[in-house]
PDBML (XML) file of the C-alpha atoms, coordinates in Angstrom:
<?xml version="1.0" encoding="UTF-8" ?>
<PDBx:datablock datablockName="MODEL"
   xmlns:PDBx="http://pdbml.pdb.org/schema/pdbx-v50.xsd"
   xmlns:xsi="http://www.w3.org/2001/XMLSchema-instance"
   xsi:schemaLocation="http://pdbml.pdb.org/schema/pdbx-v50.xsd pdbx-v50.xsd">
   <PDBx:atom_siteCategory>
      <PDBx:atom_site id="1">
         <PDBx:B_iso_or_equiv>0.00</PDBx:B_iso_or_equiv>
         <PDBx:Cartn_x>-101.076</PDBx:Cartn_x>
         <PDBx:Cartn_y>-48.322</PDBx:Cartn_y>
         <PDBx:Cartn_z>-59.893</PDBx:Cartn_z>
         <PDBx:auth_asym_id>A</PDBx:auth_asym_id>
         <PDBx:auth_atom_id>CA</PDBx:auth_atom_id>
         <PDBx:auth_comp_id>UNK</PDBx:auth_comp_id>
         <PDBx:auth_seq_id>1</PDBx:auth_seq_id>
         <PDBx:group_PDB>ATOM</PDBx:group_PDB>
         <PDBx:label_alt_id xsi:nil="true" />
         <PDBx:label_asym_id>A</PDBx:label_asym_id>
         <PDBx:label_atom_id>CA</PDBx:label_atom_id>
         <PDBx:label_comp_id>UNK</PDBx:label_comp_id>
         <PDBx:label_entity_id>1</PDBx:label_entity_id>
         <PDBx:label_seq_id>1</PDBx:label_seq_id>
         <PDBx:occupancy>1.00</PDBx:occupancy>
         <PDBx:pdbx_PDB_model_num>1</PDBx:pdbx_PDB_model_num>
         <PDBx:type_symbol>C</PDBx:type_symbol>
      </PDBx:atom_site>
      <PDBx:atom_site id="2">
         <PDBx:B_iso_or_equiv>0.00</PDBx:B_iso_or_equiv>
         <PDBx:Cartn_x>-99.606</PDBx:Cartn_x>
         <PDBx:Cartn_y>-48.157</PDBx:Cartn_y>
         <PDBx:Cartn_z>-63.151</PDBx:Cartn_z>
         <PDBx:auth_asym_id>A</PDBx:auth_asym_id>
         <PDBx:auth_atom_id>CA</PDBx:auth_atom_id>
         <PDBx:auth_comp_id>UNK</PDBx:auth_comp_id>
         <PDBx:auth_seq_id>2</PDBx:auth_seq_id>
         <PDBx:group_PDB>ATOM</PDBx:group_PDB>
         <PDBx:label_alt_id xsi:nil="true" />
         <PDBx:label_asym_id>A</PDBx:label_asym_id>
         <PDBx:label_atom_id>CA</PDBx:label_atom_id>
         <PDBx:label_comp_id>UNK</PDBx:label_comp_id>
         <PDBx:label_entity_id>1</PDBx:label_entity_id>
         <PDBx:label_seq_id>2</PDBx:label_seq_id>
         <PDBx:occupancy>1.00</PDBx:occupancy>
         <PDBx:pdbx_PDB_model_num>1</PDBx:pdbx_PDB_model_num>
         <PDBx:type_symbol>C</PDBx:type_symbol>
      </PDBx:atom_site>
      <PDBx:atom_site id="3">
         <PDBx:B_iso_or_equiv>0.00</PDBx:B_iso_or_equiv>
         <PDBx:Cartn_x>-96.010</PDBx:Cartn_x>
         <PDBx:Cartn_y>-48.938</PDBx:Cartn_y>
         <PDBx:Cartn_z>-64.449</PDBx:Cartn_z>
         <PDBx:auth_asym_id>A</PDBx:auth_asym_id>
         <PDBx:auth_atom_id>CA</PDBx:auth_atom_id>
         <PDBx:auth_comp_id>UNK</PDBx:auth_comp_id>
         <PDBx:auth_seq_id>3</PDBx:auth_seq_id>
         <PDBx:group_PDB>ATOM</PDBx:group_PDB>
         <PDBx:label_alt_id xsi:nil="true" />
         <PDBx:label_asym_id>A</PDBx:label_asym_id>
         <PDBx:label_atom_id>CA</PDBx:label_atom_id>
         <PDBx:label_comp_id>UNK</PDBx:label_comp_id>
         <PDBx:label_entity_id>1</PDBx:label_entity_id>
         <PDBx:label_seq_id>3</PDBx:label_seq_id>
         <PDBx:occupancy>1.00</PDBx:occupancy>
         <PDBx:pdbx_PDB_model_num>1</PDBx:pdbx_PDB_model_num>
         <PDBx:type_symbol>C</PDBx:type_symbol>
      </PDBx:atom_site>
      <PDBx:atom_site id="4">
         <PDBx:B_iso_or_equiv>0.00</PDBx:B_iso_or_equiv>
         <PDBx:Cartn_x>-94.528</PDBx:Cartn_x>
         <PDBx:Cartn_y>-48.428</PDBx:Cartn_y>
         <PDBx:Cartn_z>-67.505</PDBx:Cartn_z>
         <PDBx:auth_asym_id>A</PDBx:auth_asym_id>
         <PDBx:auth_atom_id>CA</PDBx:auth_atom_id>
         <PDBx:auth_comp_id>UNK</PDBx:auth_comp_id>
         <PDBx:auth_seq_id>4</PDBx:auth_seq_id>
         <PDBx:group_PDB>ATOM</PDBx:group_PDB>
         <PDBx:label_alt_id xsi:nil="true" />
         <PDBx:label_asym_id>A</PDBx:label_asym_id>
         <PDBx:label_atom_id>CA</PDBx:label_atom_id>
         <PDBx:label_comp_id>UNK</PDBx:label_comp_id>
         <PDBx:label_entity_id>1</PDBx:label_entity_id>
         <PDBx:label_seq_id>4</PDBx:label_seq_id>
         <PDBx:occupancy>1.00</PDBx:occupancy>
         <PDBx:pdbx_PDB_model_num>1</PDBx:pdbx_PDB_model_num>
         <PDBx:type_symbol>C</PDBx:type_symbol>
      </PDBx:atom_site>
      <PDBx:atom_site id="5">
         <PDBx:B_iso_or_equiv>0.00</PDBx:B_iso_or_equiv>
         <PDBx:Cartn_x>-91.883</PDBx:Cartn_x>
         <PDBx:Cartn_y>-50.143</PDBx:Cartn_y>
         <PDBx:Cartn_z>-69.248</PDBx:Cartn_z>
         <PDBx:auth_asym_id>A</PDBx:auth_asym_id>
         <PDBx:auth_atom_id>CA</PDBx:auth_atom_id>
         <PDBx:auth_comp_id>UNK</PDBx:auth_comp_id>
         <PDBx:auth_seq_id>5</PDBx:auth_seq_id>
         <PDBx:group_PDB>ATOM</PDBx:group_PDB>
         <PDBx:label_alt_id xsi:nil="true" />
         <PDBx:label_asym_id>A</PDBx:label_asym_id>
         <PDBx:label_atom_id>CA</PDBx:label_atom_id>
         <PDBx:label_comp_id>UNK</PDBx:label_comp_id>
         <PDBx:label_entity_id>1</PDBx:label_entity_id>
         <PDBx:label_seq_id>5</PDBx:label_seq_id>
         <PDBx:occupancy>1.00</PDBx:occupancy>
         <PDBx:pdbx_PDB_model_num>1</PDBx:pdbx_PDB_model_num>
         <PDBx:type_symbol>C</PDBx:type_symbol>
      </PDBx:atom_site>
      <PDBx:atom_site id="6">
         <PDBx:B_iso_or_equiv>0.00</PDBx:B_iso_or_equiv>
         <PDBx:Cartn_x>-89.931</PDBx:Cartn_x>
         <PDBx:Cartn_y>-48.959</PDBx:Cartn_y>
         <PDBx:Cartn_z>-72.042</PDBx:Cartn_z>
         <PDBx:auth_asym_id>A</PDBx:auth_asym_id>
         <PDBx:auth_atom_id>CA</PDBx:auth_atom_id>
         <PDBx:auth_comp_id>UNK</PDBx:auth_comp_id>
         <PDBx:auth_seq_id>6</PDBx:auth_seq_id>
         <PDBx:group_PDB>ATOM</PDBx:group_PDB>
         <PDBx:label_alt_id xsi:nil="true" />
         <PDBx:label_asym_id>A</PDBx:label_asym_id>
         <PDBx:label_atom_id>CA</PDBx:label_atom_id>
         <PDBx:label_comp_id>UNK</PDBx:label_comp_id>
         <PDBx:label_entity_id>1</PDBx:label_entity_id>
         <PDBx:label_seq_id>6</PDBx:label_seq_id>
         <PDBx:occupancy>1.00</PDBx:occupancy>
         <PDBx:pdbx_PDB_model_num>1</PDBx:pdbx_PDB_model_num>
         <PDBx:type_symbol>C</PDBx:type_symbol>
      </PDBx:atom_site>
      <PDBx:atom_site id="7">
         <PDBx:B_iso_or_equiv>0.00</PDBx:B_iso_or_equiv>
         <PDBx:Cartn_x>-87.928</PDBx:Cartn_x>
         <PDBx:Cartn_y>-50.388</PDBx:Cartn_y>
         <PDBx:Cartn_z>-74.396</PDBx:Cartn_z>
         <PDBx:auth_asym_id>A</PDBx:auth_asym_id>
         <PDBx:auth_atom_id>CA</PDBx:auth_atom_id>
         <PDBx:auth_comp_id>UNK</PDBx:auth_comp_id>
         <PDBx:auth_seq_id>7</PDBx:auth_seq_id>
         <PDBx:group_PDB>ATOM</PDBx:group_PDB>
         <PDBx:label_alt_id xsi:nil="true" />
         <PDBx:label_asym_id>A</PDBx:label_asym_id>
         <PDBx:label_atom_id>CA</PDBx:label_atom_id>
         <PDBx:label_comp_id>UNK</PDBx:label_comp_id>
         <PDBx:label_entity_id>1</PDBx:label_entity_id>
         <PDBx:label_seq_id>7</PDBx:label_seq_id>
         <PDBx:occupancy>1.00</PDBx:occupancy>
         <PDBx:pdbx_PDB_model_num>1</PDBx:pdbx_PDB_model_num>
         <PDBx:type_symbol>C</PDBx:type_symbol>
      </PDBx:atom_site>
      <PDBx:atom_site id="8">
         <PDBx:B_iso_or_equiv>0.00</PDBx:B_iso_or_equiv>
         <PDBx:Cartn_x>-84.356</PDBx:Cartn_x>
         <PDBx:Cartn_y>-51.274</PDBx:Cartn_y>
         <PDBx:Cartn_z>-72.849</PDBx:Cartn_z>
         <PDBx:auth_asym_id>A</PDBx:auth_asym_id>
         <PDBx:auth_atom_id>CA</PDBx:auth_atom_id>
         <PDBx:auth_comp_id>UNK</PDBx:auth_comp_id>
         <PDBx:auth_seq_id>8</PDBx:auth_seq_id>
         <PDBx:group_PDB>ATOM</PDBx:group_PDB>
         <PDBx:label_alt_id xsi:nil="true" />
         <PDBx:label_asym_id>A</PDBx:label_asym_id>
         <PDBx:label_atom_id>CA</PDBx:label_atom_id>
         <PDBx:label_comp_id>UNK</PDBx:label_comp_id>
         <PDBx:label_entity_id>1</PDBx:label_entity_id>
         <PDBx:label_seq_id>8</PDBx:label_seq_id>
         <PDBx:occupancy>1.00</PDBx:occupancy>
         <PDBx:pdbx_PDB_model_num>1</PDBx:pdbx_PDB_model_num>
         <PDBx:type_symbol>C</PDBx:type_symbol>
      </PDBx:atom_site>
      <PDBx:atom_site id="9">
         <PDBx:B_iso_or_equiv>0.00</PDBx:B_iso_or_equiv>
         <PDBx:Cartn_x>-85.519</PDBx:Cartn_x>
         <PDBx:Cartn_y>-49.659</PDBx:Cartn_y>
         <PDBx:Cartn_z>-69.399</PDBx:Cartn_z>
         <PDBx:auth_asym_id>A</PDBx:auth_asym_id>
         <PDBx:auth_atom_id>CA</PDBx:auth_atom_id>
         <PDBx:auth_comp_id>UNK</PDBx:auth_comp_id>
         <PDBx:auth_seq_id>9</PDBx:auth_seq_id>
         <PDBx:group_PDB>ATOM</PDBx:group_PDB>
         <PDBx:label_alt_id xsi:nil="true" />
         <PDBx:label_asym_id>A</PDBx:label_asym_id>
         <PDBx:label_atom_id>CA</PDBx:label_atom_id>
         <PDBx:label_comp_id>UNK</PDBx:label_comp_id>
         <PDBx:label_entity_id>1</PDBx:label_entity_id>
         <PDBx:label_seq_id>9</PDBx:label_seq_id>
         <PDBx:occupancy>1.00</PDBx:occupancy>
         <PDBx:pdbx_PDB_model_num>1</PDBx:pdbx_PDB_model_num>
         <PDBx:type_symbol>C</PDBx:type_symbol>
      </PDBx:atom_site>
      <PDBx:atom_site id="10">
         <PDBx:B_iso_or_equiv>0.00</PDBx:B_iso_or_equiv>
         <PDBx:Cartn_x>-86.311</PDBx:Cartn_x>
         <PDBx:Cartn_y>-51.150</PDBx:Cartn_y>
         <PDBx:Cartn_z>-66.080</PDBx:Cartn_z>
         <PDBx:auth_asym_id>A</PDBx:auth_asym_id>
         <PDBx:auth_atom_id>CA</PDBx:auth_atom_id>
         <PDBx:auth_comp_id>UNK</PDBx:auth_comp_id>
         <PDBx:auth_seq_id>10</PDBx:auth_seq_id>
         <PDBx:group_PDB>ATOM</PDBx:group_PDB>
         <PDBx:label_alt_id xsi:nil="true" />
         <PDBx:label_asym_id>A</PDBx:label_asym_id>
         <PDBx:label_atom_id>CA</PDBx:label_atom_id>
         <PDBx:label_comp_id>UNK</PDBx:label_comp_id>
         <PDBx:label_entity_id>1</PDBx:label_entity_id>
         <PDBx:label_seq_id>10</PDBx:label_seq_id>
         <PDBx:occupancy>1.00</PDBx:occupancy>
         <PDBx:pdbx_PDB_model_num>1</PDBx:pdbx_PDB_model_num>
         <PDBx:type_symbol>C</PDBx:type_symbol>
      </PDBx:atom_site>
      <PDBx:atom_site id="11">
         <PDBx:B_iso_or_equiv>0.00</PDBx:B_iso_or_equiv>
         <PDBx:Cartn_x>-90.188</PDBx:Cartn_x>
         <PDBx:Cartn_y>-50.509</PDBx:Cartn_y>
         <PDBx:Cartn_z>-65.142</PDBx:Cartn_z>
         <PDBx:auth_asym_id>A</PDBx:auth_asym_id>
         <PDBx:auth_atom_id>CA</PDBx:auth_atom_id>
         <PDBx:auth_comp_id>UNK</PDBx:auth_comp_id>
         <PDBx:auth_seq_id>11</PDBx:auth_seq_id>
         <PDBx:group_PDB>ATOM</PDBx:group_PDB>
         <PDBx:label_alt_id xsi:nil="true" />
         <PDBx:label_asym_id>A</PDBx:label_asym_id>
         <PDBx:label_atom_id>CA</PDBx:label_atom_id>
         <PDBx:label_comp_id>UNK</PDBx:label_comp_id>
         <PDBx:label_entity_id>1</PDBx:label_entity_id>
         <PDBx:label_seq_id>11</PDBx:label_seq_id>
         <PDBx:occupancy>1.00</PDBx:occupancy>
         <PDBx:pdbx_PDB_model_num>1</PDBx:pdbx_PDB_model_num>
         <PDBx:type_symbol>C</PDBx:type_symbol>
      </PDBx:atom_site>
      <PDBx:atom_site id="12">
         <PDBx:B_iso_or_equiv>0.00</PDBx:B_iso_or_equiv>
         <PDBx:Cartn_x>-90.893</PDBx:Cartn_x>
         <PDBx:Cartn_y>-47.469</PDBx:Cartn_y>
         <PDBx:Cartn_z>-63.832</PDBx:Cartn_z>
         <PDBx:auth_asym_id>A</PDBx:auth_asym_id>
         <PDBx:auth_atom_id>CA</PDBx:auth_atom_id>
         <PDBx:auth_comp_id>UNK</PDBx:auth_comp_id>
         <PDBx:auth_seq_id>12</PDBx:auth_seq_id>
         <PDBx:group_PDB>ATOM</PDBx:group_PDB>
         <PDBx:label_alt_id xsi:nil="true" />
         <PDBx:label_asym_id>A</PDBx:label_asym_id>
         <PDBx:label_atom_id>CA</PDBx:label_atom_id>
         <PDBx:label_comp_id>UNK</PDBx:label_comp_id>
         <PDBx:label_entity_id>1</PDBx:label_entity_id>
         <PDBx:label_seq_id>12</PDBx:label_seq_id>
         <PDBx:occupancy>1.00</PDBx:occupancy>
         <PDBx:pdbx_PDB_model_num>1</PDBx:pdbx_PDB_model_num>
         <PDBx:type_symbol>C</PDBx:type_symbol>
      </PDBx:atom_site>
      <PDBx:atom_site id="13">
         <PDBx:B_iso_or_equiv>0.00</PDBx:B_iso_or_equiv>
         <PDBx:Cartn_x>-93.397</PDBx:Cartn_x>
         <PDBx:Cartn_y>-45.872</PDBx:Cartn_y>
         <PDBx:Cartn_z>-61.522</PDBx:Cartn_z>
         <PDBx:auth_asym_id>A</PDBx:auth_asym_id>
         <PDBx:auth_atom_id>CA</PDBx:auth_atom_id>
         <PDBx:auth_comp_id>UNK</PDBx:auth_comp_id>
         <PDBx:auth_seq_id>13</PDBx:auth_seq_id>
         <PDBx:group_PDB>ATOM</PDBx:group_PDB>
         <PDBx:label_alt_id xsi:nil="true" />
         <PDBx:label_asym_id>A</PDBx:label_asym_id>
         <PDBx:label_atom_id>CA</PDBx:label_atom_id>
         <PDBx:label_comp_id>UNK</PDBx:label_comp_id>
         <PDBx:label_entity_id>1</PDBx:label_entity_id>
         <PDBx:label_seq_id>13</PDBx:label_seq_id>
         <PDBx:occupancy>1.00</PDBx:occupancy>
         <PDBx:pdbx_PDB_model_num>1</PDBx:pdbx_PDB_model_num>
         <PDBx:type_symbol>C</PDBx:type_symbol>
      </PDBx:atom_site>
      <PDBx:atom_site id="14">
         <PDBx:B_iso_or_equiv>0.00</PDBx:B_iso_or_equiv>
         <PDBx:Cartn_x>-96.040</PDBx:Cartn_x>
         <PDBx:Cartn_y>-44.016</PDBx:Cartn_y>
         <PDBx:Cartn_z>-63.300</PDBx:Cartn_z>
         <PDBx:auth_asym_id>A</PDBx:auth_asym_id>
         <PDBx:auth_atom_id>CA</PDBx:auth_atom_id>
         <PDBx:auth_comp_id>UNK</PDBx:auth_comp_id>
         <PDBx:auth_seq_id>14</PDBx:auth_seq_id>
         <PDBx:group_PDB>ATOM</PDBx:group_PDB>
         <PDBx:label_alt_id xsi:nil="true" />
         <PDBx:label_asym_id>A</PDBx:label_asym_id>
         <PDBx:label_atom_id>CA</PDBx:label_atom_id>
         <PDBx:label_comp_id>UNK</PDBx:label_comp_id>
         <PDBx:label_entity_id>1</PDBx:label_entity_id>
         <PDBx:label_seq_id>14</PDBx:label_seq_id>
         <PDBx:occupancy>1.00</PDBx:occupancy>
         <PDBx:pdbx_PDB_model_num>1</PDBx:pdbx_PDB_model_num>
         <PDBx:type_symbol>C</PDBx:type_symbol>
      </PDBx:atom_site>
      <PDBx:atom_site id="15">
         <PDBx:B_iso_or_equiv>0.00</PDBx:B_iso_or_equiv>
         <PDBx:Cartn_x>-98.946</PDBx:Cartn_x>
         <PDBx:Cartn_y>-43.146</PDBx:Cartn_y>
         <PDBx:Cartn_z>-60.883</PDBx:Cartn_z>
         <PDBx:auth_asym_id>A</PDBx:auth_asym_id>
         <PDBx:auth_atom_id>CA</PDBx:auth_atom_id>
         <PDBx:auth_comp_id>UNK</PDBx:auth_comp_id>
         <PDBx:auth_seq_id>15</PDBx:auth_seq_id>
         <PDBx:group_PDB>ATOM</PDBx:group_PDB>
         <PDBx:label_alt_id xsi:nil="true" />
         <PDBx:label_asym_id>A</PDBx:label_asym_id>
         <PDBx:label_atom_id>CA</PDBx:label_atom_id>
         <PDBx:label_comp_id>UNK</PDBx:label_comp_id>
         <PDBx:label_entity_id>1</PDBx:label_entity_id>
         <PDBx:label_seq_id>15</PDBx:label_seq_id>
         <PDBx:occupancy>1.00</PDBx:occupancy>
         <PDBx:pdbx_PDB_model_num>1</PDBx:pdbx_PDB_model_num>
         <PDBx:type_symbol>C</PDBx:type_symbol>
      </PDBx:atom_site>
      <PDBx:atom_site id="16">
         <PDBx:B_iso_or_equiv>0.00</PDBx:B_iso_or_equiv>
         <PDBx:Cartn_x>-101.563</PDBx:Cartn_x>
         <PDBx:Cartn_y>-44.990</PDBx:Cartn_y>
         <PDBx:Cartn_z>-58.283</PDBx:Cartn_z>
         <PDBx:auth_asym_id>A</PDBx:auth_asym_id>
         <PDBx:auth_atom_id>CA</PDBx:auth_atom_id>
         <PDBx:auth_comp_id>UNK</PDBx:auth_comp_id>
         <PDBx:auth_seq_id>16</PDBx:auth_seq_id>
         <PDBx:group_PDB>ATOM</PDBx:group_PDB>
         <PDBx:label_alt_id xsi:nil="true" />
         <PDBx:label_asym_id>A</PDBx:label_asym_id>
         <PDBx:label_atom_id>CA</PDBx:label_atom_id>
         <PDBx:label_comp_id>UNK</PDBx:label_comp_id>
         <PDBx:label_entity_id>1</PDBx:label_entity_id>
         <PDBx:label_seq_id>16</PDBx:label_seq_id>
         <PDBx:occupancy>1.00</PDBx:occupancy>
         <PDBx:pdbx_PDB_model_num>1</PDBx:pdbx_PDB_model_num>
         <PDBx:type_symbol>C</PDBx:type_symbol>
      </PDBx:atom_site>
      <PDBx:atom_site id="17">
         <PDBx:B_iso_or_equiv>0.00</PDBx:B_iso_or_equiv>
         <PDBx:Cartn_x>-104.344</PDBx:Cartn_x>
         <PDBx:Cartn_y>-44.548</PDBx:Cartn_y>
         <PDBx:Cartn_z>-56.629</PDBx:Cartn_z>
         <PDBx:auth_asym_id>A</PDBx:auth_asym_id>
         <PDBx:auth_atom_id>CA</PDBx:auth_atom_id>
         <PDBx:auth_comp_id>UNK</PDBx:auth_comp_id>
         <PDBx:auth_seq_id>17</PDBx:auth_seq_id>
         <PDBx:group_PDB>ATOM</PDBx:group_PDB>
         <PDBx:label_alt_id xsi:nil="true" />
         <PDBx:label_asym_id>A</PDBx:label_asym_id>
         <PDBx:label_atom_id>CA</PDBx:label_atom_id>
         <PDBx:label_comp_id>UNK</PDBx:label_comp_id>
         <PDBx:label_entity_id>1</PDBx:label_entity_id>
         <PDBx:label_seq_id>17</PDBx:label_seq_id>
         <PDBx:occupancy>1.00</PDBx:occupancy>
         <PDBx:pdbx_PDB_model_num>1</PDBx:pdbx_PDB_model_num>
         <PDBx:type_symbol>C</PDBx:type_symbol>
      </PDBx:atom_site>
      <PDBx:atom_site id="18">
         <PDBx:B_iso_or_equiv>0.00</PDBx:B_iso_or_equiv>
         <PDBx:Cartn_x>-105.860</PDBx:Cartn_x>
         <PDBx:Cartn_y>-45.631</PDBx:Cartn_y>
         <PDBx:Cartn_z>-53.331</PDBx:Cartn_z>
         <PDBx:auth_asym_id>A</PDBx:auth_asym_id>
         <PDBx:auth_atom_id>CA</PDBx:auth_atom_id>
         <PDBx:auth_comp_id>UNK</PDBx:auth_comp_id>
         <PDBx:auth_seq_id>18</PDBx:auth_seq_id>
         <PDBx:group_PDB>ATOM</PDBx:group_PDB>
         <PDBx:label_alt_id xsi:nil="true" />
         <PDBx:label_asym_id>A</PDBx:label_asym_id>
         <PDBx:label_atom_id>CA</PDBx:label_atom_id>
         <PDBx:label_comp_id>UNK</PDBx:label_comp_id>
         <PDBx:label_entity_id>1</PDBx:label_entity_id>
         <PDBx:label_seq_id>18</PDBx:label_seq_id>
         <PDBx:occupancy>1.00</PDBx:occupancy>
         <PDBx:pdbx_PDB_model_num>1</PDBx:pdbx_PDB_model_num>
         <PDBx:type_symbol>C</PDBx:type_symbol>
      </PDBx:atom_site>
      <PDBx:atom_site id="19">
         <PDBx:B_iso_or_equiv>0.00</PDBx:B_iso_or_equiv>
         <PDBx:Cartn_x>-109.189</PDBx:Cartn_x>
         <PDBx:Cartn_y>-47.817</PDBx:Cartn_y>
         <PDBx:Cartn_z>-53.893</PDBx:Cartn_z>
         <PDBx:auth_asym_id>A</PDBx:auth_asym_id>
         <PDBx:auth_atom_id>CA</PDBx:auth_atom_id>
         <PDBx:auth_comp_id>UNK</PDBx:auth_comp_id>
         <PDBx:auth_seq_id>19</PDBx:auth_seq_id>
         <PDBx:group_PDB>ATOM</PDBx:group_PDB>
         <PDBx:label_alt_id xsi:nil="true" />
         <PDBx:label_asym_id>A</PDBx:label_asym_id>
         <PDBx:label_atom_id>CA</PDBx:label_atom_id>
         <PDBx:label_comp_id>UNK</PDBx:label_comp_id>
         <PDBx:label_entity_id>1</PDBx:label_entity_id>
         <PDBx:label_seq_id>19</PDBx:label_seq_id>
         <PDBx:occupancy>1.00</PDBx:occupancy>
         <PDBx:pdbx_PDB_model_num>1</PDBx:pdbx_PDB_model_num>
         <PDBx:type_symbol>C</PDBx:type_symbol>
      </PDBx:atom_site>
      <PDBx:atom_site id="20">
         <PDBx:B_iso_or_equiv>0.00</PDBx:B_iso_or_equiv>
         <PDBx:Cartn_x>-110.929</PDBx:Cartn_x>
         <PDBx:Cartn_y>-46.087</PDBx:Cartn_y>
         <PDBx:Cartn_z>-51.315</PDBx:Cartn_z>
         <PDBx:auth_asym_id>A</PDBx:auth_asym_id>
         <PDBx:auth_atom_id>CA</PDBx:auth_atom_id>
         <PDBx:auth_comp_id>UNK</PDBx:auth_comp_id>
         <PDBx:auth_seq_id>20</PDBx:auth_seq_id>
         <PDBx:group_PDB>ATOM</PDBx:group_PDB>
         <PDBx:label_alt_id xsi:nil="true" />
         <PDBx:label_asym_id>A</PDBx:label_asym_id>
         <PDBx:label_atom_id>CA</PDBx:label_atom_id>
         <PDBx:label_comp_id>UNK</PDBx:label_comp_id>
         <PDBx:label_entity_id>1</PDBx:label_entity_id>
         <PDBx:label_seq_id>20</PDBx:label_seq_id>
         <PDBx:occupancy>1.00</PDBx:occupancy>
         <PDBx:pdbx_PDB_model_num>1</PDBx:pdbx_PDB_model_num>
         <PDBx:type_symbol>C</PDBx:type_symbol>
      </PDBx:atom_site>
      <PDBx:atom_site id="21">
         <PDBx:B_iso_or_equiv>0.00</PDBx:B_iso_or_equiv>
         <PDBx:Cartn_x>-109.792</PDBx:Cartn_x>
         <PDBx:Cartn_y>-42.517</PDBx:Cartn_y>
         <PDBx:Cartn_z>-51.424</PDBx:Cartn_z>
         <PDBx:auth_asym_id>A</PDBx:auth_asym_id>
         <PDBx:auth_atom_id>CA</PDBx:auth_atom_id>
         <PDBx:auth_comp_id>UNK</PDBx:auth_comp_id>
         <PDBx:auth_seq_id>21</PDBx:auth_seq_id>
         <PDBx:group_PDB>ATOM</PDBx:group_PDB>
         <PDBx:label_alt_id xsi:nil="true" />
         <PDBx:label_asym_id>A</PDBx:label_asym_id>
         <PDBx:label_atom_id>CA</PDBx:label_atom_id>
         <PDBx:label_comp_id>UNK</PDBx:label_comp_id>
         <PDBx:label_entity_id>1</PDBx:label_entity_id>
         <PDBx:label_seq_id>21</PDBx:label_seq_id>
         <PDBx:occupancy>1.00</PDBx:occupancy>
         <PDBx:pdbx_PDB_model_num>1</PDBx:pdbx_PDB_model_num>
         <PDBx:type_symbol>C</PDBx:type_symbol>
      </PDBx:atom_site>
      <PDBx:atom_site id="22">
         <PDBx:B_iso_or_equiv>0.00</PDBx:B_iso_or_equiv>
         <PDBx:Cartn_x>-108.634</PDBx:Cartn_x>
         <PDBx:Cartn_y>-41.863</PDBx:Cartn_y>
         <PDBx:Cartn_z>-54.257</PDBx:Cartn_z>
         <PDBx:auth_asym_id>A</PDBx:auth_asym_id>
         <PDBx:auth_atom_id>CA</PDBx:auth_atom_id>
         <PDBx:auth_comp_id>UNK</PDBx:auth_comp_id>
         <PDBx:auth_seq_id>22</PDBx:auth_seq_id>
         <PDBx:group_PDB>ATOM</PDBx:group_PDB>
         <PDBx:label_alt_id xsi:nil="true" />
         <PDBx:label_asym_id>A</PDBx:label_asym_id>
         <PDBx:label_atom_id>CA</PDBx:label_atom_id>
         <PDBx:label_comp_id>UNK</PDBx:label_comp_id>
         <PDBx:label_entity_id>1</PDBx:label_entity_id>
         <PDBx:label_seq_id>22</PDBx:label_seq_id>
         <PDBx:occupancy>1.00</PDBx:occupancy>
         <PDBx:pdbx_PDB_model_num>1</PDBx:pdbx_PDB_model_num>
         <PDBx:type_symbol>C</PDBx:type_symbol>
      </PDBx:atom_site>
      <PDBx:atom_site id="23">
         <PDBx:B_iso_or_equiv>0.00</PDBx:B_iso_or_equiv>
         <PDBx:Cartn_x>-105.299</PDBx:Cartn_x>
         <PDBx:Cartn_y>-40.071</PDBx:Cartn_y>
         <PDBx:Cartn_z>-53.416</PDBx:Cartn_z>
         <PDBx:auth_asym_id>A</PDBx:auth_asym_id>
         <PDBx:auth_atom_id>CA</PDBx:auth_atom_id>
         <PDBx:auth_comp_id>UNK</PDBx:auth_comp_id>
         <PDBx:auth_seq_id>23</PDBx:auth_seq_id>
         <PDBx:group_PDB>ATOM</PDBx:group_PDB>
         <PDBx:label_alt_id xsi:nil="true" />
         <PDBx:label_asym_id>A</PDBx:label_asym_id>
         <PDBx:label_atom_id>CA</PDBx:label_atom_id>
         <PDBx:label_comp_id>UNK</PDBx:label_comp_id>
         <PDBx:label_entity_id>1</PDBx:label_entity_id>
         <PDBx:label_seq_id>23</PDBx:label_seq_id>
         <PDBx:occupancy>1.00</PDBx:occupancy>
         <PDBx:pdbx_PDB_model_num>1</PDBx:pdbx_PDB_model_num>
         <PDBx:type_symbol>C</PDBx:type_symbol>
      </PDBx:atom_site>
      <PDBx:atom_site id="24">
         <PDBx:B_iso_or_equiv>0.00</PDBx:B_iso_or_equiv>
         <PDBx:Cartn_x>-103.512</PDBx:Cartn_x>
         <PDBx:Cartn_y>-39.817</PDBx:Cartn_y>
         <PDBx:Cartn_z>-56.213</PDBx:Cartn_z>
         <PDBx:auth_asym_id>A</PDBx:auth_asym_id>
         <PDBx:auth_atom_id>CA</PDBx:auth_atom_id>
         <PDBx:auth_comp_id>UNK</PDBx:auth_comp_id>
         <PDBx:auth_seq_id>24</PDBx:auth_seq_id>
         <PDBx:group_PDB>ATOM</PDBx:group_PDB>
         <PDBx:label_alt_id xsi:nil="true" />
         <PDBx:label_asym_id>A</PDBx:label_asym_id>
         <PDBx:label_atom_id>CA</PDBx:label_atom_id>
         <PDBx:label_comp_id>UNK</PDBx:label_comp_id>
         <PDBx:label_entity_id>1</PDBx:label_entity_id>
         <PDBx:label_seq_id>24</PDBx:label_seq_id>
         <PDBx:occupancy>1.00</PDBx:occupancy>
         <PDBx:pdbx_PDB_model_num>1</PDBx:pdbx_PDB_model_num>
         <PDBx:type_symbol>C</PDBx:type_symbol>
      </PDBx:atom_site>
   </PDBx:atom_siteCategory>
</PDBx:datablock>
C-alpha cells in the first residue's frame, strides 16, 4: 500500500494492491 502524510495531518490511506492479484 501506500500512505501519505502531510504536513500537520495524520497519515492517510492512499491506495494498495494485492501481491497476487493485483486488485487495486
Amino acid at each position: 500500500g501506500w500512505f501519505r502524510r502531510a504536513p500537520g495531518k495524520e497519515r492517510e490511506f492512499v491506495a494498495a494492491i494485492t501481491w497476487s492479484g493485483g486488485r487495486t
